[in-house]
N, C-alpha and C. Protein backbone atom coordinates (compact mmCIF):
# COMPACT_ATOMS: atom_id res chain seq x y z
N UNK A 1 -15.75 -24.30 3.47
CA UNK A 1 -15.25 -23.71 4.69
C UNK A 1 -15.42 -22.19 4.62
N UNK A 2 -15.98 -21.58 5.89
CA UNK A 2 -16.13 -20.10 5.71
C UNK A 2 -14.42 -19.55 5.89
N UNK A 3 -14.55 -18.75 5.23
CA UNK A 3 -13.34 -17.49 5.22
C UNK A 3 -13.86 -16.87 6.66
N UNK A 4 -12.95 -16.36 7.34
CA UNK A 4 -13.34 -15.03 8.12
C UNK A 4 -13.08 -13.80 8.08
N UNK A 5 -13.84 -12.80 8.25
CA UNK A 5 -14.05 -11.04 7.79
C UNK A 5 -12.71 -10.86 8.14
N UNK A 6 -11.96 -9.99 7.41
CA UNK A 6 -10.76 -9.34 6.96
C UNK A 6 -11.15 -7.57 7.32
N UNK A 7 -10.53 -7.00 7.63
CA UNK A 7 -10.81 -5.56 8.12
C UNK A 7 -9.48 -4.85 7.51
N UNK A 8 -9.86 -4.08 6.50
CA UNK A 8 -8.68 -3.44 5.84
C UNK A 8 -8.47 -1.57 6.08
N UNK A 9 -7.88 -1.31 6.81
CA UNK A 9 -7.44 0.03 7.06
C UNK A 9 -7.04 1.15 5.93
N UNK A 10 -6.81 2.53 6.15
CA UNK A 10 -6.32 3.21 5.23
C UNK A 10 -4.64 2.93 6.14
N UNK A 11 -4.18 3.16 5.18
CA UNK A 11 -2.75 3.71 5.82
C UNK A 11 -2.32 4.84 6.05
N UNK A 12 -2.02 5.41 7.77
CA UNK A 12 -1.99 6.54 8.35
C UNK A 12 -1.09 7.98 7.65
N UNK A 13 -1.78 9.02 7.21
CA UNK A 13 -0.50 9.85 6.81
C UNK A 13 0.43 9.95 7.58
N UNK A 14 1.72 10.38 7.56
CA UNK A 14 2.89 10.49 7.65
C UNK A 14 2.74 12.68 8.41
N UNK A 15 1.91 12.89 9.34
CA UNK A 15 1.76 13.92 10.01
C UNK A 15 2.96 14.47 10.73
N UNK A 16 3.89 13.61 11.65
CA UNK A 16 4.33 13.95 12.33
C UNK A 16 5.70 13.12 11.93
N UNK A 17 6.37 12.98 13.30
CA UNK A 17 7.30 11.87 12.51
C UNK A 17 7.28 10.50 12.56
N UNK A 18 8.29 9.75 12.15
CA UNK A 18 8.18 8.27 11.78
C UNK A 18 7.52 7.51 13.13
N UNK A 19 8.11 7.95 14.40
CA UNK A 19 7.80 6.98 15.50
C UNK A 19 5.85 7.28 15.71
N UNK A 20 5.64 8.20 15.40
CA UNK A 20 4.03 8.34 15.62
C UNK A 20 3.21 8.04 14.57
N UNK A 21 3.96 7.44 12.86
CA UNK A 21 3.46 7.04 12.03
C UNK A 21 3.23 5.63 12.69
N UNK A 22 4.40 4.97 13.35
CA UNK A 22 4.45 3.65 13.72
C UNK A 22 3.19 3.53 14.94
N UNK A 23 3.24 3.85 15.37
CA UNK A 23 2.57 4.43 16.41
C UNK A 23 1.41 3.94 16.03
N UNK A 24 0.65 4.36 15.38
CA UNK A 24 -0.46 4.59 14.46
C UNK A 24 -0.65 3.27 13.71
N UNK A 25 -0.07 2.48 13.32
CA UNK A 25 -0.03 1.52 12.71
C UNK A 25 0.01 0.56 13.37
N UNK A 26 0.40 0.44 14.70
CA UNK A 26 0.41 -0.36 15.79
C UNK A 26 -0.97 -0.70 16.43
N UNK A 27 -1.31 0.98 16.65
CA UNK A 27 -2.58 1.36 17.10
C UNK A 27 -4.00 0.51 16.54
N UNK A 28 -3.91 0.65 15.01
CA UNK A 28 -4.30 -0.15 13.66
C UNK A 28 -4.55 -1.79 14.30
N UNK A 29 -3.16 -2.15 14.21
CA UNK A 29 -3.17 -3.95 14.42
C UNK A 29 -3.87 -3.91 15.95
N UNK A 30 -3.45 -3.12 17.03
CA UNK A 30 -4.32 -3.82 18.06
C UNK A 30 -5.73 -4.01 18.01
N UNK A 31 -6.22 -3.07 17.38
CA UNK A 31 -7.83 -2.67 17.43
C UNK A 31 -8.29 -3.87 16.33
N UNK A 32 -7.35 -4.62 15.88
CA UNK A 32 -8.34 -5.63 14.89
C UNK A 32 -8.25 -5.82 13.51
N UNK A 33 -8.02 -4.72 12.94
CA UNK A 33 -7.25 -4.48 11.56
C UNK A 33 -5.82 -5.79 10.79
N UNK A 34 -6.67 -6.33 10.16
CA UNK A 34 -5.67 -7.12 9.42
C UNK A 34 -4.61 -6.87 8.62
N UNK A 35 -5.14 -5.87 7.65
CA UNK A 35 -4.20 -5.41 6.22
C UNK A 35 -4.46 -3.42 6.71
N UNK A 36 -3.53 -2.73 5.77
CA UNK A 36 -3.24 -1.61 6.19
C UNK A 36 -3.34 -1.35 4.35
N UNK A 37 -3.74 -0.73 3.79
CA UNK A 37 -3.84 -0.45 2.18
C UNK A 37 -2.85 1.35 1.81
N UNK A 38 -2.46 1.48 1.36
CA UNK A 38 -1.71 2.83 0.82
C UNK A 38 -2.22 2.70 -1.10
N UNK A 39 -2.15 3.97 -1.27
CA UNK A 39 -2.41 4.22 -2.46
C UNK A 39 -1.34 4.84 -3.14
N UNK A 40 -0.69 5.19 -4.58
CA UNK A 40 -0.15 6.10 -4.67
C UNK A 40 -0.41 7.25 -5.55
N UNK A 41 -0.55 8.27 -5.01
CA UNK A 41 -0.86 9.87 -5.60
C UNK A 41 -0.04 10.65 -5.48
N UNK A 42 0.25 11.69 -6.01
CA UNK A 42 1.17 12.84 -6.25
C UNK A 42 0.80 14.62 -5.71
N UNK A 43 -0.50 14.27 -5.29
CA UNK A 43 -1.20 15.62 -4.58
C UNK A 43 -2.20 15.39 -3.52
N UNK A 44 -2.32 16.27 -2.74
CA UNK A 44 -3.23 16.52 -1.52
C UNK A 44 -3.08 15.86 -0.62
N UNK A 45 -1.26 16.34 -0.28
CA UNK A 45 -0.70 15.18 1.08
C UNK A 45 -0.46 14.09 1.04
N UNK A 46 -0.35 13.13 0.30
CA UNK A 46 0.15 11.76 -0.02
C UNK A 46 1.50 12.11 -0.12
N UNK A 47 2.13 12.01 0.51
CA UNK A 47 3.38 12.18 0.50
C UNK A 47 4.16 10.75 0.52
N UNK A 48 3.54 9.69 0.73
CA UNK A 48 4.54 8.44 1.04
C UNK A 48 4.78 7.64 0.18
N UNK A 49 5.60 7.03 -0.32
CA UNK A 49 5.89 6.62 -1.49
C UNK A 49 5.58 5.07 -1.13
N UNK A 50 5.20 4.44 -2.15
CA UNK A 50 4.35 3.28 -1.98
C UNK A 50 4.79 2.33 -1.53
N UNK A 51 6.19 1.62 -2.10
CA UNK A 51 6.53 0.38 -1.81
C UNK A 51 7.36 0.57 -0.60
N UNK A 52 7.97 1.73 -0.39
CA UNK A 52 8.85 2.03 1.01
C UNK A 52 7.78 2.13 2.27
N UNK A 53 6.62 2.62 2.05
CA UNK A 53 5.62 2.48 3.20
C UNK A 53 5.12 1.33 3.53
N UNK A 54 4.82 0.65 2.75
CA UNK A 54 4.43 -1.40 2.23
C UNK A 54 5.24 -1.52 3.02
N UNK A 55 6.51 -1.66 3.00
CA UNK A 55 7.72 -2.40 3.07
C UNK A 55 8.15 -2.11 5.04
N UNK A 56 8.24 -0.16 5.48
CA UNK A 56 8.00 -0.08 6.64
C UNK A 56 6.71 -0.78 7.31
N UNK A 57 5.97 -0.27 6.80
CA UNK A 57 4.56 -1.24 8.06
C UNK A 57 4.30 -2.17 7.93
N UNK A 58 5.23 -3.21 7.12
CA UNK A 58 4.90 -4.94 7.21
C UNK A 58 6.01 -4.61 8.28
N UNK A 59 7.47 -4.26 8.55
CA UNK A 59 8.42 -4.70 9.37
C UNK A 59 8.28 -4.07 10.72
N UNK A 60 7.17 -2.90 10.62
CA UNK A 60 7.09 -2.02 12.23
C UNK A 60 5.91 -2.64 12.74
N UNK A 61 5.24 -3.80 12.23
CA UNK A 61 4.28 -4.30 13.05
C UNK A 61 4.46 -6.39 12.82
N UNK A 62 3.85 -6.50 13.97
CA UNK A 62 3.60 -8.52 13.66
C UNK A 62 3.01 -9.01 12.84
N UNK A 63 1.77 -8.82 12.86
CA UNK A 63 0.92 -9.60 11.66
C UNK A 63 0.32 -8.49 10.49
N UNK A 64 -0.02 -7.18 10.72
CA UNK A 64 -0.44 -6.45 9.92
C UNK A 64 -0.02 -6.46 8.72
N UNK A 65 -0.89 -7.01 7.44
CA UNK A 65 -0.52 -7.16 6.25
C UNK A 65 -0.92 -5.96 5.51
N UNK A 66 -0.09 -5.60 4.27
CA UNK A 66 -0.04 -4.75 3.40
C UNK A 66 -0.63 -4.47 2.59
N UNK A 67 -1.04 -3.89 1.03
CA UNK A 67 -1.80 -3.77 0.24
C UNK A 67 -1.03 -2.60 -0.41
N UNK A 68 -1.78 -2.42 -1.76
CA UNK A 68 -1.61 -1.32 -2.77
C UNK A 68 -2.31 -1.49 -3.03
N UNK A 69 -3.48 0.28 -3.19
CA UNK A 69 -4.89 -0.14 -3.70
C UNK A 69 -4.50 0.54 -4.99
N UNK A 70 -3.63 1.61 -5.38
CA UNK A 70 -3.13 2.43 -6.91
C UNK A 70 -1.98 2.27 -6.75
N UNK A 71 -1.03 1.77 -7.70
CA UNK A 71 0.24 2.07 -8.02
C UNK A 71 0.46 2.71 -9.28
N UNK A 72 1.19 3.96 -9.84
CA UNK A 72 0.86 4.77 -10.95
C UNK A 72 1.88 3.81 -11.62
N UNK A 73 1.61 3.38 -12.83
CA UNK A 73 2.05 2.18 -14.12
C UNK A 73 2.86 2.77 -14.46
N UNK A 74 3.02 3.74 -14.97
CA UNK A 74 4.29 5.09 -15.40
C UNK A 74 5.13 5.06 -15.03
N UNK A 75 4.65 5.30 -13.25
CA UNK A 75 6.11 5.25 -12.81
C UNK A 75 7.07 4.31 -12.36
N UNK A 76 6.42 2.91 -13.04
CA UNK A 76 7.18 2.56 -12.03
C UNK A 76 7.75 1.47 -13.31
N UNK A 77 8.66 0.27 -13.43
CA UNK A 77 9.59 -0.12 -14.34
C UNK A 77 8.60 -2.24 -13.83
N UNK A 78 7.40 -2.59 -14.95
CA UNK A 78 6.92 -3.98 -14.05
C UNK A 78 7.77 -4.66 -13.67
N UNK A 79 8.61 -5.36 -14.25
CA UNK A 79 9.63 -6.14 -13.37
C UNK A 79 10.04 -5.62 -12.38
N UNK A 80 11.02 -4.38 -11.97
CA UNK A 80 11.09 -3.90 -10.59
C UNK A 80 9.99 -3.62 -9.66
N UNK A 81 9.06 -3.20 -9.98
CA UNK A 81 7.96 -3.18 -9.25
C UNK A 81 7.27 -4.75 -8.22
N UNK A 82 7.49 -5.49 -9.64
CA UNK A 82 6.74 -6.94 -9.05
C UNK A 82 7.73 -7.23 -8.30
N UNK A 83 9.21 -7.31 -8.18
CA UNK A 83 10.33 -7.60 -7.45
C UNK A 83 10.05 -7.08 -6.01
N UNK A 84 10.35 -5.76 -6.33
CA UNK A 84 9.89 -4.97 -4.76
C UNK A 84 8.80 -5.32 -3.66
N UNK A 85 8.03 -5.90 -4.41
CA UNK A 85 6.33 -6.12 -4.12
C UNK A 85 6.80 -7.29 -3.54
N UNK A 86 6.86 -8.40 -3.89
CA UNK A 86 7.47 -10.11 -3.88
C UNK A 86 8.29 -9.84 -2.55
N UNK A 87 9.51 -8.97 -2.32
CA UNK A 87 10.58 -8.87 -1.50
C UNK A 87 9.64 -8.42 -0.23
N UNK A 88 8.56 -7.60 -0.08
CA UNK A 88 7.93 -7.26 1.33
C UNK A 88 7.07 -7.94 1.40
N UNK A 89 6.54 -9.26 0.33
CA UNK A 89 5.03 -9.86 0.75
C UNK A 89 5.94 -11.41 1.99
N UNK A 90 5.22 -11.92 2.58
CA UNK A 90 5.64 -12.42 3.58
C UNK A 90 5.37 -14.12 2.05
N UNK A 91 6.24 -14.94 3.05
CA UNK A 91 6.41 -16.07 2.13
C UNK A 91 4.43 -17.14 2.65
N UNK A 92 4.08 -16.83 3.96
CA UNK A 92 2.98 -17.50 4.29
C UNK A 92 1.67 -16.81 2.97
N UNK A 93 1.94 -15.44 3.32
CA UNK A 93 0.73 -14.67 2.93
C UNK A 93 0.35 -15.12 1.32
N UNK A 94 2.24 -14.83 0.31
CA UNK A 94 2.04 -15.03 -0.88
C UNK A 94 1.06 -16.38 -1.25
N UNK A 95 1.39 -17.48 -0.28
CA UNK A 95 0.63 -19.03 -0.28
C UNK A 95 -0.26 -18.63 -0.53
N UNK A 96 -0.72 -17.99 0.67
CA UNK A 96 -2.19 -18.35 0.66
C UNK A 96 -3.25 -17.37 -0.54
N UNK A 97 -3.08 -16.37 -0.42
CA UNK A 97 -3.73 -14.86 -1.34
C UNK A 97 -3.13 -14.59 -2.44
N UNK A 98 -1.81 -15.12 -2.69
CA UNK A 98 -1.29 -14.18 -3.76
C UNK A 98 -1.50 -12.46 -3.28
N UNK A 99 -0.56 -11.60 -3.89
CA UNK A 99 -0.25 -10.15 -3.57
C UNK A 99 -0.95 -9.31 -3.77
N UNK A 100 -1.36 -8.92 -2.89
CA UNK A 100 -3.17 -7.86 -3.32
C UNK A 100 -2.53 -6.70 -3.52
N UNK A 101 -2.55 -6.61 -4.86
CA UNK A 101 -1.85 -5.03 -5.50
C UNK A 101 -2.92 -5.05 -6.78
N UNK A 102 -2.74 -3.91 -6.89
CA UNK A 102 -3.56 -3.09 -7.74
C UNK A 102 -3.21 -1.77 -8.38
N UNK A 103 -3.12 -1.93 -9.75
CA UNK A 103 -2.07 -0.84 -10.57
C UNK A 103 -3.18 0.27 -11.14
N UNK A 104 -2.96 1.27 -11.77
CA UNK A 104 -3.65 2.11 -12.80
C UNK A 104 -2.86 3.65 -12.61
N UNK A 105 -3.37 4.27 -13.83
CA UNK A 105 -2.51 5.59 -13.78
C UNK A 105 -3.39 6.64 -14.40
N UNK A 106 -4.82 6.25 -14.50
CA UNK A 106 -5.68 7.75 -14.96
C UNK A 106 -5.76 8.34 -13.90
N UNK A 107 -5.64 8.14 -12.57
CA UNK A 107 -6.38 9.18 -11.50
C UNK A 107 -4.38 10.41 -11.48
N UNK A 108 -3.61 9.42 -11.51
CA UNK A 108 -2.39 10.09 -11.74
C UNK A 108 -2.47 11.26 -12.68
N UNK A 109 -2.55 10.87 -14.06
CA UNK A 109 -2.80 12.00 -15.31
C UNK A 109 -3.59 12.96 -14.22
N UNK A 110 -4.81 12.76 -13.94
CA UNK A 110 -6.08 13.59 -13.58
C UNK A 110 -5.59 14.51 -12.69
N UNK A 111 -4.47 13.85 -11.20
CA UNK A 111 -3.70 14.92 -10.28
C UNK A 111 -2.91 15.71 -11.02
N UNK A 112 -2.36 15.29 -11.96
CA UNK A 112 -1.04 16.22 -12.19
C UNK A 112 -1.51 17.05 -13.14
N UNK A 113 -2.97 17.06 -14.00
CA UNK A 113 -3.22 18.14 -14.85
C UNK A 113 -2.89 17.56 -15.86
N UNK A 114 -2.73 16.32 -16.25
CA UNK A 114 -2.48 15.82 -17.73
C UNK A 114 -3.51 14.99 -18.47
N UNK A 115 -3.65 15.67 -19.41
CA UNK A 115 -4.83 15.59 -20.51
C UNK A 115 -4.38 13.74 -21.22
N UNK A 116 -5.29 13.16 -21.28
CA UNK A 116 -4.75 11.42 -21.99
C UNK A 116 -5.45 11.73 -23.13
N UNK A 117 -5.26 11.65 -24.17
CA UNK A 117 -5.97 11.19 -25.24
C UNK A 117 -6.32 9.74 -25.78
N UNK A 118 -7.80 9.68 -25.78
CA UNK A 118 -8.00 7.71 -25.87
C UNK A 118 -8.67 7.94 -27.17
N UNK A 119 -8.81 6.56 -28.12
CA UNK A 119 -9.36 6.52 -28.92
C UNK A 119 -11.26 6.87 -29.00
């Protein structure tokens, strides 16, 4: 059985205030857009914190599904994280896809000016 094309968005900065973020995300689902993706970074305007933005634009829109394309590993505690994640994924979606998240934390080091030492 064919799958059908999936159209995955960035998720809108946070410019103005909340009702024109929504706005924007609305804007998103009419035009066709399935999933809405956020990343999380610490510089050059990323200001939105990951799982609270997940969590607003699954509930400020109908069908528009969520994503994490970086979540920084550091910061965040896995069990609470996967909890948080689990609590905004919809009970249909988890069925079918399992939770399209995606972790790592070198581009993090790299924003904030921190040197990793690897073997």
């Amino acid at each position: 059985m064919d799958e059908p094309l999936r159209f995955i968005a960035p998720m809108p900065r946070l410019c103005e205030d909340g009702a024109a973020w929504v706005s924007q995300l609305r804007r998103l689902e009419t035009r066709g857009f399935d999933t809405v993706a956020v990343s999380q970074h610490v510089t050059k305007g990323w200001q939105l914190g990951l799982v609270s933005a997940m969590a607003f634009a699954a509930a400020s829109t109908s069908r528009l599904r969520v994503l994490s394309l970086v979540a920084q590993n550091d910061l965040h505690h896995p069990a609470l994280l996967a909890k948080d994640i689990a609590t905004i994924t919809p009970q249909d979606m988890a069925a079918d896809v399992g939770v399209p998240f995606h972790k790592g934390a070198a581009k993090f080091y790299k924003e904030a000016g921190v040197s990793v030492l690897t073997n």
